[in-house]
N, C-alpha and C. Protein backbone atom coordinates (compact mmCIF):
# COMPACT_ATOMS: atom_id res chain seq x y z
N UNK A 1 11.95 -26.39 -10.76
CA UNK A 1 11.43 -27.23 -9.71
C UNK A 1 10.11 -27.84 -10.19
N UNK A 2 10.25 -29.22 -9.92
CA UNK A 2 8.77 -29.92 -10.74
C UNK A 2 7.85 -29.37 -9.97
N UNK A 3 6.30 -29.26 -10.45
CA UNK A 3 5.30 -28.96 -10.11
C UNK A 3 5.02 -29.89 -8.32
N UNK A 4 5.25 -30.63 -8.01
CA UNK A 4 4.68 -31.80 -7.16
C UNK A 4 5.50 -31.26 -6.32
N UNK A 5 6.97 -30.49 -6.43
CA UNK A 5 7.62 -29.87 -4.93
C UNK A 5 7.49 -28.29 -4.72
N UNK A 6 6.62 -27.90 -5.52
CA UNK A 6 6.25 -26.66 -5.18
C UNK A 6 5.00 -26.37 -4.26
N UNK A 7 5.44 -25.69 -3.13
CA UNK A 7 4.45 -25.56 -1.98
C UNK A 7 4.73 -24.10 -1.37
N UNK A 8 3.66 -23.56 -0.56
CA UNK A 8 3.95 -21.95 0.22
C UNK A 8 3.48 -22.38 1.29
N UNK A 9 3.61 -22.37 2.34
CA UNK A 9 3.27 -22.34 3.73
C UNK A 9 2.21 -21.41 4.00
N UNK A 10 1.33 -21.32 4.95
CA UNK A 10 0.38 -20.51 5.31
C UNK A 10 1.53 -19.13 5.79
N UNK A 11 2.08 -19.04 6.60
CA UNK A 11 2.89 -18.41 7.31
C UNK A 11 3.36 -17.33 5.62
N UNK A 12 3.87 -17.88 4.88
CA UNK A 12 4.58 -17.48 3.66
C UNK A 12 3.33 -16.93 2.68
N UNK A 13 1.89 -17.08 2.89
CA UNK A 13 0.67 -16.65 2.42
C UNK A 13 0.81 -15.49 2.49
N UNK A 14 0.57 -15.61 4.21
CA UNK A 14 0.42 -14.36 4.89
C UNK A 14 1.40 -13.04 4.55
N UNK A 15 2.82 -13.17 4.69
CA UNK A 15 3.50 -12.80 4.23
C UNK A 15 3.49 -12.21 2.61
N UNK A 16 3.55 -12.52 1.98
CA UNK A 16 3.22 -12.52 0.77
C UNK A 16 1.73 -11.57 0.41
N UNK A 17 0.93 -11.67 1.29
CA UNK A 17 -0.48 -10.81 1.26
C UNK A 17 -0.25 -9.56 2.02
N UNK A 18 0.76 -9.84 3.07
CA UNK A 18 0.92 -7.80 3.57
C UNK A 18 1.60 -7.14 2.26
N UNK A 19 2.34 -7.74 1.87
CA UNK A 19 3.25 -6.96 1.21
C UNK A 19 2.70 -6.14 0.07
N UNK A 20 1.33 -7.07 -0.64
CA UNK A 20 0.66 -6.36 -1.35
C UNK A 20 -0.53 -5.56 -0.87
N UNK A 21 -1.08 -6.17 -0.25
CA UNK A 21 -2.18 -5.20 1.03
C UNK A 21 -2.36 -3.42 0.29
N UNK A 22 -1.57 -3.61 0.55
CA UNK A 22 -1.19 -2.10 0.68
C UNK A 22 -1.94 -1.54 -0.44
N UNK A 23 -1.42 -2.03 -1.78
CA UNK A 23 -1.42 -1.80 -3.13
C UNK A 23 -3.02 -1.85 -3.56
N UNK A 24 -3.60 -2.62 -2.95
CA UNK A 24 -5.03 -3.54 -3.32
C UNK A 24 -5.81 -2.34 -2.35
N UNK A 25 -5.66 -1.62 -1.24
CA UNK A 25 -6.23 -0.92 -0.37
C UNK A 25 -6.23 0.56 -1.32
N UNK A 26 -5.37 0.75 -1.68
CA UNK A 26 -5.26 2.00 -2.80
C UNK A 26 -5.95 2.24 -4.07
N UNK A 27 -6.56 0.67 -4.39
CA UNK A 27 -6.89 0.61 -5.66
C UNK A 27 -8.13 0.47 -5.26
N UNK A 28 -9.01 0.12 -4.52
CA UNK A 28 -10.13 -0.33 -3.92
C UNK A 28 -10.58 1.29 -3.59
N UNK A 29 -9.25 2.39 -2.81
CA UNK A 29 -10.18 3.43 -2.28
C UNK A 29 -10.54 3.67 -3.83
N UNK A 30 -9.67 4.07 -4.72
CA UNK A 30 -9.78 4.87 -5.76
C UNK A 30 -10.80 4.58 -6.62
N UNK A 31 -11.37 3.20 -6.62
CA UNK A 31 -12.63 2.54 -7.59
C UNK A 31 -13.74 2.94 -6.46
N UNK A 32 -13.41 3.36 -5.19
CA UNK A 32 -14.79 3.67 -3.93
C UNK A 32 -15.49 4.89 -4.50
N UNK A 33 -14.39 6.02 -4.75
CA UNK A 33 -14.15 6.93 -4.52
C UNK A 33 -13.68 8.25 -5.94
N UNK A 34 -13.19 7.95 -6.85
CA UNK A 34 -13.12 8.37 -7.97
C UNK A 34 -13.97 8.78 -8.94
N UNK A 35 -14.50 10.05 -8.87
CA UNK A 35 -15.30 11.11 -9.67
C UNK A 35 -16.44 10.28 -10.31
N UNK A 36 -16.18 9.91 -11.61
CA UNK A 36 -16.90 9.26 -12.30
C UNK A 36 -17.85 8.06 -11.63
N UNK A 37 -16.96 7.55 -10.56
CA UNK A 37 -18.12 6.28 -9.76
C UNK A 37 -19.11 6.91 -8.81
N UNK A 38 -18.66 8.35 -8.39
CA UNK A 38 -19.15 9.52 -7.80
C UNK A 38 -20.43 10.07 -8.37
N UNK A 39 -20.10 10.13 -9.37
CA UNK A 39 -21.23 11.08 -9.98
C UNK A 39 -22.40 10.16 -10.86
N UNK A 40 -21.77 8.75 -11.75
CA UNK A 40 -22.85 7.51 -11.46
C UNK A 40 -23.52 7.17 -10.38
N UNK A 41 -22.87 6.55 -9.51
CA UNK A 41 -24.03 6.13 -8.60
C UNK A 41 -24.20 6.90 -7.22
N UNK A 42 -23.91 7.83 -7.34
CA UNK A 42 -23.80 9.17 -5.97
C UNK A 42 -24.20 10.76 -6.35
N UNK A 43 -24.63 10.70 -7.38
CA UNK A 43 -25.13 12.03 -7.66
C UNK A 43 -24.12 12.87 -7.52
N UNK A 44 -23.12 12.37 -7.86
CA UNK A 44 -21.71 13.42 -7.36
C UNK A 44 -21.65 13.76 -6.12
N UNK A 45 -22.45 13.11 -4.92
CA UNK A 45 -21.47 13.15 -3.28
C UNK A 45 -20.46 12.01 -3.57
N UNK A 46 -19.81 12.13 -2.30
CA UNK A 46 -18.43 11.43 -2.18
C UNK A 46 -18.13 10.53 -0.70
N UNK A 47 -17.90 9.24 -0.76
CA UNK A 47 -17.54 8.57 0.16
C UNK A 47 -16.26 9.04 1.37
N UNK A 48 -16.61 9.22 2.34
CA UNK A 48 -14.97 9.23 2.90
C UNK A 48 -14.32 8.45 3.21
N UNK A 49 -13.55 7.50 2.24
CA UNK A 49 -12.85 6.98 2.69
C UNK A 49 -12.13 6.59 3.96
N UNK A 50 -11.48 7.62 4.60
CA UNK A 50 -11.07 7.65 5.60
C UNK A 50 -11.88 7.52 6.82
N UNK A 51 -13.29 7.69 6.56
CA UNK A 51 -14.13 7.94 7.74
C UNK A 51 -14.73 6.16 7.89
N UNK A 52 -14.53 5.59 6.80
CA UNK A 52 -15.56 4.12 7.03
C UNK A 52 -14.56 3.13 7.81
N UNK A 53 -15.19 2.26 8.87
CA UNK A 53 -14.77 1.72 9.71
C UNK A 53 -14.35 0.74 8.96
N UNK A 54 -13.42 0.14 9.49
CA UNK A 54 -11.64 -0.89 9.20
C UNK A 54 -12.59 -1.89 8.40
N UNK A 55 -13.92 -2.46 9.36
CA UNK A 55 -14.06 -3.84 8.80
C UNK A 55 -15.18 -3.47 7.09
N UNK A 56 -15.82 -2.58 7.35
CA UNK A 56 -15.95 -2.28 6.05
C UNK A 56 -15.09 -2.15 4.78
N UNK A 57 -14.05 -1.50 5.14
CA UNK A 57 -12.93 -1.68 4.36
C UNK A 57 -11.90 -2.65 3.84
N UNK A 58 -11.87 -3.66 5.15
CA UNK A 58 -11.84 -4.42 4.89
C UNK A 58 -12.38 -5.36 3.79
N UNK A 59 -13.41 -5.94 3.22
CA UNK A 59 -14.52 -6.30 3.38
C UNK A 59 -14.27 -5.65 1.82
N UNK A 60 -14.90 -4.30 1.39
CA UNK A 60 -14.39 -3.98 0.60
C UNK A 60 -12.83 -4.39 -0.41
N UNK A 61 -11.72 -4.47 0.29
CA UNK A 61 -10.47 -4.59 -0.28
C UNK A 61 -10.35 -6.00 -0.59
N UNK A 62 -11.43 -6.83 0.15
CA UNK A 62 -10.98 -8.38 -0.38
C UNK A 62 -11.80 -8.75 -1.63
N UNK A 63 -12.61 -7.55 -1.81
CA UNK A 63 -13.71 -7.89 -3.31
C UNK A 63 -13.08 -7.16 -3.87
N UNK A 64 -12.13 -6.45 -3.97
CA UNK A 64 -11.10 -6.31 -5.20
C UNK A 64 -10.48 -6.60 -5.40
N UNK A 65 -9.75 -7.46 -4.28
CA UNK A 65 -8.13 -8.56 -4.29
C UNK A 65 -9.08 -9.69 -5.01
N UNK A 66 -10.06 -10.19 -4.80
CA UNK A 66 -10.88 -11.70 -5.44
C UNK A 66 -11.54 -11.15 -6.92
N UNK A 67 -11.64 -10.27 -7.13
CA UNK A 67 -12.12 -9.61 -8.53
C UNK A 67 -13.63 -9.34 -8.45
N UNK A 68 -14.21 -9.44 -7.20
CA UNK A 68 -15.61 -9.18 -7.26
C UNK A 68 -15.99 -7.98 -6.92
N UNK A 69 -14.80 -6.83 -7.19
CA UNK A 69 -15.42 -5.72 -6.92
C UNK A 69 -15.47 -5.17 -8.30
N UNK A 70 -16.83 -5.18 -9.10
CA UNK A 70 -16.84 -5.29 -10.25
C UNK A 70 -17.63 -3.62 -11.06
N UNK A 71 -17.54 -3.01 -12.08
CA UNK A 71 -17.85 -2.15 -12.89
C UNK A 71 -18.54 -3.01 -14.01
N UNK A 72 -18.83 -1.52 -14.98
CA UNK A 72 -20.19 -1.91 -15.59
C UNK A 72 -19.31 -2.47 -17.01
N UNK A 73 -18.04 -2.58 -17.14
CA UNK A 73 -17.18 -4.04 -17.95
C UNK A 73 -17.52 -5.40 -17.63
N UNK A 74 -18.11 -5.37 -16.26
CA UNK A 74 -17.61 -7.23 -16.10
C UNK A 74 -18.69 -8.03 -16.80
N UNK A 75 -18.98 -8.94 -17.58
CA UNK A 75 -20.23 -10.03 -17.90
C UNK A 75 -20.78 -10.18 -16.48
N UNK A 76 -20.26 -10.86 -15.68
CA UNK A 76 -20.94 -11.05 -14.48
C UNK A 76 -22.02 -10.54 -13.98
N UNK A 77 -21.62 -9.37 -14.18
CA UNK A 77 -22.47 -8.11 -13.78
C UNK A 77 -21.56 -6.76 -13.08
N UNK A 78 -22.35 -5.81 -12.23
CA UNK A 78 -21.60 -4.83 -12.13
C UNK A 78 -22.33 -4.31 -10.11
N UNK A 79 -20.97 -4.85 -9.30
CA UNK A 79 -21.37 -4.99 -8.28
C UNK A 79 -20.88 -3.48 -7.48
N UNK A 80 -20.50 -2.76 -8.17
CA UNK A 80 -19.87 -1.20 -7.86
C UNK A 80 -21.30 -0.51 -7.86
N UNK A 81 -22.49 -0.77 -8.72
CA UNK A 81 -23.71 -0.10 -8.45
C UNK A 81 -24.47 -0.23 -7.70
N UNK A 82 -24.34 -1.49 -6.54
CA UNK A 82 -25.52 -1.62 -5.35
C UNK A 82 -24.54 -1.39 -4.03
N UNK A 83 -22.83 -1.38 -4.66
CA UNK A 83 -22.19 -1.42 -3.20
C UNK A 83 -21.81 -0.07 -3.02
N UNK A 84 -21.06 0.70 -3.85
CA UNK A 84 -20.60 2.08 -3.94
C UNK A 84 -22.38 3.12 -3.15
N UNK A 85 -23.11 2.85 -3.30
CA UNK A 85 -24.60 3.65 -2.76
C UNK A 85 -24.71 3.07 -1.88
N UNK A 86 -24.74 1.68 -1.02
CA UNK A 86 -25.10 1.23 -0.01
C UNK A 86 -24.14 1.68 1.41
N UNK A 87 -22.63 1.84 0.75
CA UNK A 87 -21.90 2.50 1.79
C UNK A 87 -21.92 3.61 1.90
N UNK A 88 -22.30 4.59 0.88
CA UNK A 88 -22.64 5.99 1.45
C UNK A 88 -23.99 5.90 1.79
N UNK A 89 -25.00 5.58 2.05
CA UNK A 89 -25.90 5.40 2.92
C UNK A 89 -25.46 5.20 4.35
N UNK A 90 -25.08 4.00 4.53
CA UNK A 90 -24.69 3.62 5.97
C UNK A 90 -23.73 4.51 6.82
N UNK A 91 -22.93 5.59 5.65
CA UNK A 91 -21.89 6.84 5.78
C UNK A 91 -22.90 7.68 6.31
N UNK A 92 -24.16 8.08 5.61
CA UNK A 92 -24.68 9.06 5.86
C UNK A 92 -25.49 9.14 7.12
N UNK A 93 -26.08 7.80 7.07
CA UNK A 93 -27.17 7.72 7.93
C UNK A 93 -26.42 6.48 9.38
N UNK A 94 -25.34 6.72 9.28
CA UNK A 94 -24.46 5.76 10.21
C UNK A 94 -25.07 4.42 10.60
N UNK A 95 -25.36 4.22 9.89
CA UNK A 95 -25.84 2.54 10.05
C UNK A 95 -24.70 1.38 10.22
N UNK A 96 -24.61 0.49 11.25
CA UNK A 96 -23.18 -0.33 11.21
C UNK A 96 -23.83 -1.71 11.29
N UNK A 97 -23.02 -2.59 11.41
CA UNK A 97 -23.21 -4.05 11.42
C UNK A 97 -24.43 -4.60 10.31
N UNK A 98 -25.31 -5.18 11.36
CA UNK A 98 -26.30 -5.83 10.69
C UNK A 98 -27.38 -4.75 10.62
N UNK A 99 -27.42 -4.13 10.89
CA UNK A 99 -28.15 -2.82 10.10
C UNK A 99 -27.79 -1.82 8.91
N UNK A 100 -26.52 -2.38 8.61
CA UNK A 100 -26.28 -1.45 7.28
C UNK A 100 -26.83 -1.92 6.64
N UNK A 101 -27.11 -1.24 5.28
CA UNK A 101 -27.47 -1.63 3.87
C UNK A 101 -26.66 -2.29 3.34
N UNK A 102 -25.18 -2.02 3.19
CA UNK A 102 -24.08 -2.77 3.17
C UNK A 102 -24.15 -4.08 3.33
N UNK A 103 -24.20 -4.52 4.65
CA UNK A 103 -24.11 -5.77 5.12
C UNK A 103 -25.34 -6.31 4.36
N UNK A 104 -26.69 -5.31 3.87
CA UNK A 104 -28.06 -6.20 3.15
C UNK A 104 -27.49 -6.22 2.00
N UNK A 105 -26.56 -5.82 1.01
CA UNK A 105 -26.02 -6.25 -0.47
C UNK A 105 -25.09 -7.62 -0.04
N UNK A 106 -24.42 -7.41 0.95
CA UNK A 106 -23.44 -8.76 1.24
C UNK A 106 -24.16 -9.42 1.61
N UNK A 107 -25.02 -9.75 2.15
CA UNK A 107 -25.81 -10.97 2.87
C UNK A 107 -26.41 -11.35 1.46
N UNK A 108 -26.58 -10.61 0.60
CA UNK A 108 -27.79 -11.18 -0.94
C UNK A 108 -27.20 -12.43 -1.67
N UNK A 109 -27.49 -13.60 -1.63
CA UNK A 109 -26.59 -14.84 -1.85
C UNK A 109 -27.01 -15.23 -3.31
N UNK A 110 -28.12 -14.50 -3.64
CA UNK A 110 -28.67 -14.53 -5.28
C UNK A 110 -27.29 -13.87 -5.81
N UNK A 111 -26.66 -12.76 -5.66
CA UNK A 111 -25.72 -11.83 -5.98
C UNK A 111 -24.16 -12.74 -5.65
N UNK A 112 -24.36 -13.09 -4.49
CA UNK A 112 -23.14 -13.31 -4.77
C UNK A 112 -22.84 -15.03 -4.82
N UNK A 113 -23.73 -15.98 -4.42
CA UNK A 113 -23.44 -17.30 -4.32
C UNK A 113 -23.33 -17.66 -5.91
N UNK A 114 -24.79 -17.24 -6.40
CA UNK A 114 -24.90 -17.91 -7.71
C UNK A 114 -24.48 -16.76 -8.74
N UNK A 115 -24.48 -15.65 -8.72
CA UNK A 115 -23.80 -14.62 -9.97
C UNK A 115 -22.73 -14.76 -10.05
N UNK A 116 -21.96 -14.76 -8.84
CA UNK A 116 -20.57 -14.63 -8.91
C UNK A 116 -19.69 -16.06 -8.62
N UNK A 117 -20.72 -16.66 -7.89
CA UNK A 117 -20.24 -18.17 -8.03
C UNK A 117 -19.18 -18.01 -6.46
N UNK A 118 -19.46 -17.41 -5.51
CA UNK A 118 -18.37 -16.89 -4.21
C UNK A 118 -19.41 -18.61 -3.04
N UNK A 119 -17.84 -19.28 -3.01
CA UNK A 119 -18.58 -20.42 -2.04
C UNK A 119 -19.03 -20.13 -0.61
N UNK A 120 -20.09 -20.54 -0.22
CA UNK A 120 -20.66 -20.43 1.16
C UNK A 120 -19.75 -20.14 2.54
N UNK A 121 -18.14 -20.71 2.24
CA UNK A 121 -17.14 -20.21 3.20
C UNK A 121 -17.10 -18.33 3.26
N UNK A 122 -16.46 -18.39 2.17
CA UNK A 122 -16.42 -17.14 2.04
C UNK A 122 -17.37 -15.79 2.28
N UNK A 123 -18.70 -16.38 1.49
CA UNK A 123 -19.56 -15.49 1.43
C UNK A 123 -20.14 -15.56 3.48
N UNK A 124 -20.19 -16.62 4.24
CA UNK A 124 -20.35 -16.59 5.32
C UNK A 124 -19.28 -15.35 6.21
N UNK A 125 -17.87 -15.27 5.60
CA UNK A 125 -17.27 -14.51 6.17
C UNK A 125 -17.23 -12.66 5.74
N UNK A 126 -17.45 -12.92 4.92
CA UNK A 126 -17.32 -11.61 4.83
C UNK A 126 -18.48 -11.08 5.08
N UNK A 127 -19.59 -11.40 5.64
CA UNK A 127 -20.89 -10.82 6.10
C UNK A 127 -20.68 -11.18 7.88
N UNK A 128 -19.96 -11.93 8.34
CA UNK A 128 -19.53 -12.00 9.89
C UNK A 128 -18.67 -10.89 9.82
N UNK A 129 -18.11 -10.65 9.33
CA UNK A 129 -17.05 -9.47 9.03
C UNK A 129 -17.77 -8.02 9.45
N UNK A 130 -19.31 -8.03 8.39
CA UNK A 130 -19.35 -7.15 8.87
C UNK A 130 -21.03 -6.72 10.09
N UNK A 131 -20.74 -7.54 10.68
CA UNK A 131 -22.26 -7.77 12.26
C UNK A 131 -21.43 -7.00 12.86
């Protein structure tokens, strides 16, 4: 099929994004949460996964579906060292919305507008995401 009649519908996006969801939510806990990211930037405590609220997680799982949930491989830089500590803070000390620390690494537009190059749509949402 030539390039010029190939199209996906929003509807068929969507679709197409549960199905992997899943997969990207598993891989996201395990880079949250996995020993070694544990004991770098957590002194060896441990996130609970299970305990952090949806939209954090959220929020989380789409910076690993977009590749910006990054380790100390990427050129870019390495965004697993200000985010992996900022959510166990806000874990510890239950901080939510616009009072997490969290939401103060996502709101940092030095970090993510111009390092990572994430356009003003985006970066607007995923910090409404998490107020």
């Amino acid at each position: 099929m030539p390039k010029e009649e190939q199209h996906i519908t929003r509807k068929m996006q969507y679709y197409l994004f549960q199905g992997i969801y899943s997969e990207y939510e598993e891989k996201t806990k395990e880079l949250t949460t996995k020993a070694d990211v544990c004991k770098k930037y957590l002194g060896g405590n441990k996130i609970h996964w299970n305990a952090l609220p949806e939209n954090v997680k959220e929020v989380l799982i789409d910076l690993t579906y977009r590749g910006d949930y990054t380790g100390s491989d990427d050129t870019r830089g390495n965004t697993r060292k200000v985010i992996v500590p900022s959510v166990y803070k806000d874990q510890q000390e239950g901080l939510k919305g616009d009072r997490s620390d969290f939401y103060r690494v996502m709101k940092n537009e030095r970090l993510w507008k111009i390092k990572f190059g994430i356009d003003d749509n985006l970066h607007e949402k995923r910090t409404e995401k998490l107020e």
